[in-house]
N, C-alpha and C. Protein backbone atom coordinates (compact mmCIF):
# COMPACT_ATOMS: atom_id res chain seq x y z
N UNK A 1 162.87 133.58 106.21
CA UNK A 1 161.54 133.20 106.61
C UNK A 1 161.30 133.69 108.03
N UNK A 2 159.98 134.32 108.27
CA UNK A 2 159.92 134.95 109.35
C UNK A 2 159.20 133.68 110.16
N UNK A 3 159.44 133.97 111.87
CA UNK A 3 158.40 132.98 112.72
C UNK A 3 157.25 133.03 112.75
N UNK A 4 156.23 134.48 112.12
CA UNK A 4 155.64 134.33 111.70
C UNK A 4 154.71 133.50 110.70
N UNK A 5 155.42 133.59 109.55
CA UNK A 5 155.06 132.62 108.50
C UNK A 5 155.38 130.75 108.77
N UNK A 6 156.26 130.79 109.93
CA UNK A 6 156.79 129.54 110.38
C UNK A 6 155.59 128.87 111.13
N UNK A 7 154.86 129.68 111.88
CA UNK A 7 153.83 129.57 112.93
C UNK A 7 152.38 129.02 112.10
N UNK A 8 152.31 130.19 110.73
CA UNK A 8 151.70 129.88 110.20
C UNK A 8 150.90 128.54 109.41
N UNK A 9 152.28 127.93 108.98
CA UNK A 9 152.46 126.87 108.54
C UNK A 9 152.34 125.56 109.36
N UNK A 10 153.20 125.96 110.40
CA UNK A 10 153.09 125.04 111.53
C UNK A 10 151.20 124.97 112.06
N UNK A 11 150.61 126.18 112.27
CA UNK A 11 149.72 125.18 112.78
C UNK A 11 148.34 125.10 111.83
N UNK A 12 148.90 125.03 110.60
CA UNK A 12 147.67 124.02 109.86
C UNK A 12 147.54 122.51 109.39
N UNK A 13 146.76 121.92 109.84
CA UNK A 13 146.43 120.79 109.21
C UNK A 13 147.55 120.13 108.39
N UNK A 14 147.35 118.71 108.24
CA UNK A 14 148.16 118.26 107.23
C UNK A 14 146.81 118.17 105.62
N UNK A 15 145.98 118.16 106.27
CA UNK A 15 144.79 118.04 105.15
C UNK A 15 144.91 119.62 104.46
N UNK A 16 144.89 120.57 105.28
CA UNK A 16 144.46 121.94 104.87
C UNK A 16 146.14 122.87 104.15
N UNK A 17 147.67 121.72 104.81
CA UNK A 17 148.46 122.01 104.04
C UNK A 17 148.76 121.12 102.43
N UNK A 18 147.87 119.88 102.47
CA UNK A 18 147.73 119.29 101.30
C UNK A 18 146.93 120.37 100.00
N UNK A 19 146.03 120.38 100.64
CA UNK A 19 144.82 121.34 99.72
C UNK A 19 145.66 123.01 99.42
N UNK A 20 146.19 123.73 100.13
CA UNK A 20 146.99 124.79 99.74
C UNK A 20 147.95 124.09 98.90
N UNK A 21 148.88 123.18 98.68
CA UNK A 21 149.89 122.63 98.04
C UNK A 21 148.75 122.57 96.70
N UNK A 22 147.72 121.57 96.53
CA UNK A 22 147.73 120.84 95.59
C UNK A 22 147.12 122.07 94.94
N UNK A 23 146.03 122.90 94.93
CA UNK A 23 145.85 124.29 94.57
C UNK A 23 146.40 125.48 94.42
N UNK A 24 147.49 125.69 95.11
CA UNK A 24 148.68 126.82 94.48
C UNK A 24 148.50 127.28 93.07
N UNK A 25 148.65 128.11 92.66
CA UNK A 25 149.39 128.67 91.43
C UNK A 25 150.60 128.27 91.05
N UNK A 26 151.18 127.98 89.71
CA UNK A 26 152.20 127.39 89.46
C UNK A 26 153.38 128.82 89.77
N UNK A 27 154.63 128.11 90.45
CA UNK A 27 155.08 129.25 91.14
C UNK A 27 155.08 130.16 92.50
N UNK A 28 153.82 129.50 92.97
CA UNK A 28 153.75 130.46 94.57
C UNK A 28 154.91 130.69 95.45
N UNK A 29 154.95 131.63 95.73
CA UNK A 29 156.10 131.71 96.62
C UNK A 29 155.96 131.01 97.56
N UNK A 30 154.58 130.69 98.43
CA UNK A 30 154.95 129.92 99.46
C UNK A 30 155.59 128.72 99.44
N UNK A 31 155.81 128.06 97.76
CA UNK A 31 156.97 126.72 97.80
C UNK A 31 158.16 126.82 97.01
N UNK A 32 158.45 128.19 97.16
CA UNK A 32 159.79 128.79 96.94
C UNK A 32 160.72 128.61 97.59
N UNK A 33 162.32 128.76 97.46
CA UNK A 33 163.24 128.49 98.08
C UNK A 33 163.45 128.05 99.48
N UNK A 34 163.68 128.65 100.83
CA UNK A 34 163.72 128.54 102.35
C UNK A 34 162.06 128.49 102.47
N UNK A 35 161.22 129.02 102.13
CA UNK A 35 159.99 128.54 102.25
C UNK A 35 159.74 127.21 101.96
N UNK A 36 159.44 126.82 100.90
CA UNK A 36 159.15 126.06 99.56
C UNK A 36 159.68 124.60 100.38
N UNK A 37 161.06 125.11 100.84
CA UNK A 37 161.94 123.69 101.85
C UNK A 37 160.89 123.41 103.17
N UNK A 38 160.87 124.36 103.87
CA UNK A 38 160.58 124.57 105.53
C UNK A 38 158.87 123.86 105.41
N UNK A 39 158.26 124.30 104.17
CA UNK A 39 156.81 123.81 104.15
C UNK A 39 156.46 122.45 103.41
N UNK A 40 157.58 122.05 102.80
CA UNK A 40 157.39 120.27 102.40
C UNK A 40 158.21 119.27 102.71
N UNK A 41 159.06 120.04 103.13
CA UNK A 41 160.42 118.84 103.82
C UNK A 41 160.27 118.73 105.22
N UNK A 42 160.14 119.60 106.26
CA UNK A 42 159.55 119.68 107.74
C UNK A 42 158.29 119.35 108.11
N UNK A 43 157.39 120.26 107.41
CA UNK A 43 156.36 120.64 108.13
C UNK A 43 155.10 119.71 107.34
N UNK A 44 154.43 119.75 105.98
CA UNK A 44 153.63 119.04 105.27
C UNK A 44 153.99 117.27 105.36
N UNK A 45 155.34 117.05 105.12
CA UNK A 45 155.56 115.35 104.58
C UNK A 45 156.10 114.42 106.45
N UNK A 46 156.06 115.60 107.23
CA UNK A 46 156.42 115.42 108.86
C UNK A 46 155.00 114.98 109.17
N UNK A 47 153.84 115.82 108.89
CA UNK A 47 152.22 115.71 109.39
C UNK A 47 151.87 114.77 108.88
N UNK A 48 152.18 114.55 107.12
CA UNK A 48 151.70 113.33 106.31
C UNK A 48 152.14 111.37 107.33
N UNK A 49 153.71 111.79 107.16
CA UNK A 49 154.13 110.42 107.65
C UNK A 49 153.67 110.28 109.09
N UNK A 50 153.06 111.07 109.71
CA UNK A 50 152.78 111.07 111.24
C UNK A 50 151.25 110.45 111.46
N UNK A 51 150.54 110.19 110.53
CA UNK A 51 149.32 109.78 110.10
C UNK A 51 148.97 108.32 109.38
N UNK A 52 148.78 107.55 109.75
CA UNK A 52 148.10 106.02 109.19
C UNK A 52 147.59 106.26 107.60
N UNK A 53 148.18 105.68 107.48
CA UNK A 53 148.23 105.79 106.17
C UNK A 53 146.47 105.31 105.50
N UNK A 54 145.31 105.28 106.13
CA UNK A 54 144.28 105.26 105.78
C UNK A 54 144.04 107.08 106.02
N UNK A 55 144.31 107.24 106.95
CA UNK A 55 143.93 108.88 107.31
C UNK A 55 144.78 109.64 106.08
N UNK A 56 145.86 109.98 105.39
CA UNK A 56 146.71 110.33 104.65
C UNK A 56 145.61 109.83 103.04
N UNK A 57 145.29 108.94 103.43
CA UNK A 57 144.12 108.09 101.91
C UNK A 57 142.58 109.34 102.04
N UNK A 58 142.48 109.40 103.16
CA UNK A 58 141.07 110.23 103.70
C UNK A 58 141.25 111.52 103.62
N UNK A 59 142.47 112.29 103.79
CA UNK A 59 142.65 113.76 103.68
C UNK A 59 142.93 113.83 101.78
N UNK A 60 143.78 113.29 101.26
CA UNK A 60 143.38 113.11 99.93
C UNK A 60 141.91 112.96 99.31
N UNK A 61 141.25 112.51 99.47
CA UNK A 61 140.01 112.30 99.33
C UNK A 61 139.59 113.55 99.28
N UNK A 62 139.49 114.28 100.71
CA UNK A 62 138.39 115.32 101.55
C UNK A 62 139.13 116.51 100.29
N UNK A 63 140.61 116.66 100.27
CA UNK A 63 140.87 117.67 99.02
C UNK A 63 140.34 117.60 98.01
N UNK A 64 140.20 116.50 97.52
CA UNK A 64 139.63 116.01 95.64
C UNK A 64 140.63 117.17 95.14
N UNK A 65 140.55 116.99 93.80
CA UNK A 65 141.17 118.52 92.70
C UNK A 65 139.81 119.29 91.96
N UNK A 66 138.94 119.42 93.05
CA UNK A 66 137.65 120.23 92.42
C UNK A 66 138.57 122.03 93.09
N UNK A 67 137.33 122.90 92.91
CA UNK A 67 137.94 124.02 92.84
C UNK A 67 138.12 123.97 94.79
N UNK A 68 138.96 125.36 94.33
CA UNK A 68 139.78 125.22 96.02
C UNK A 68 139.01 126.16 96.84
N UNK A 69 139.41 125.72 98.45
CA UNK A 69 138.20 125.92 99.46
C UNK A 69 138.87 127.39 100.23
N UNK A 70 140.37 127.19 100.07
CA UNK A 70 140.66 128.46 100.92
C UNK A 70 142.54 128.80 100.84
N UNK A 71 142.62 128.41 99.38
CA UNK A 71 144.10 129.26 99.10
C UNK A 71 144.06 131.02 98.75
């Protein structure tokens, strides 16, 4: 995994890394192996638990599972 793609990840949203997660293609590489780890074990469920759990209720929401805004 490059620092690139590390950077990447790192500085989006926990809302805007929910909505790429929950819209993926089954299979994406971005939650593939050393990726797949680095973007839900660090970086997505780190932003989630770092958030009140009403805000974590509210970024769920703002995703819905209607069609996707920017995977």
């Amino acid at each position: 995994m490059t620092d690139a793609e590390k950077a990447e990840i790192d500085g989006q949203s926990y809302e805007q890394l929910l909505h790429r997660w929950r819209f993926a293609p089954l299979g994406a590489e971005l939650f593939q192996g050393e990726k797949g780890d680095y973007y839900y074990s660090k970086v997505m469920f780190a932003k989630r638990d770092a958030l009140p759990h009403k805000d974590q209720v509210a970024a769920s929401k703002i995703v819905g599972w209607g069609s996707p805004l920017f995977c």
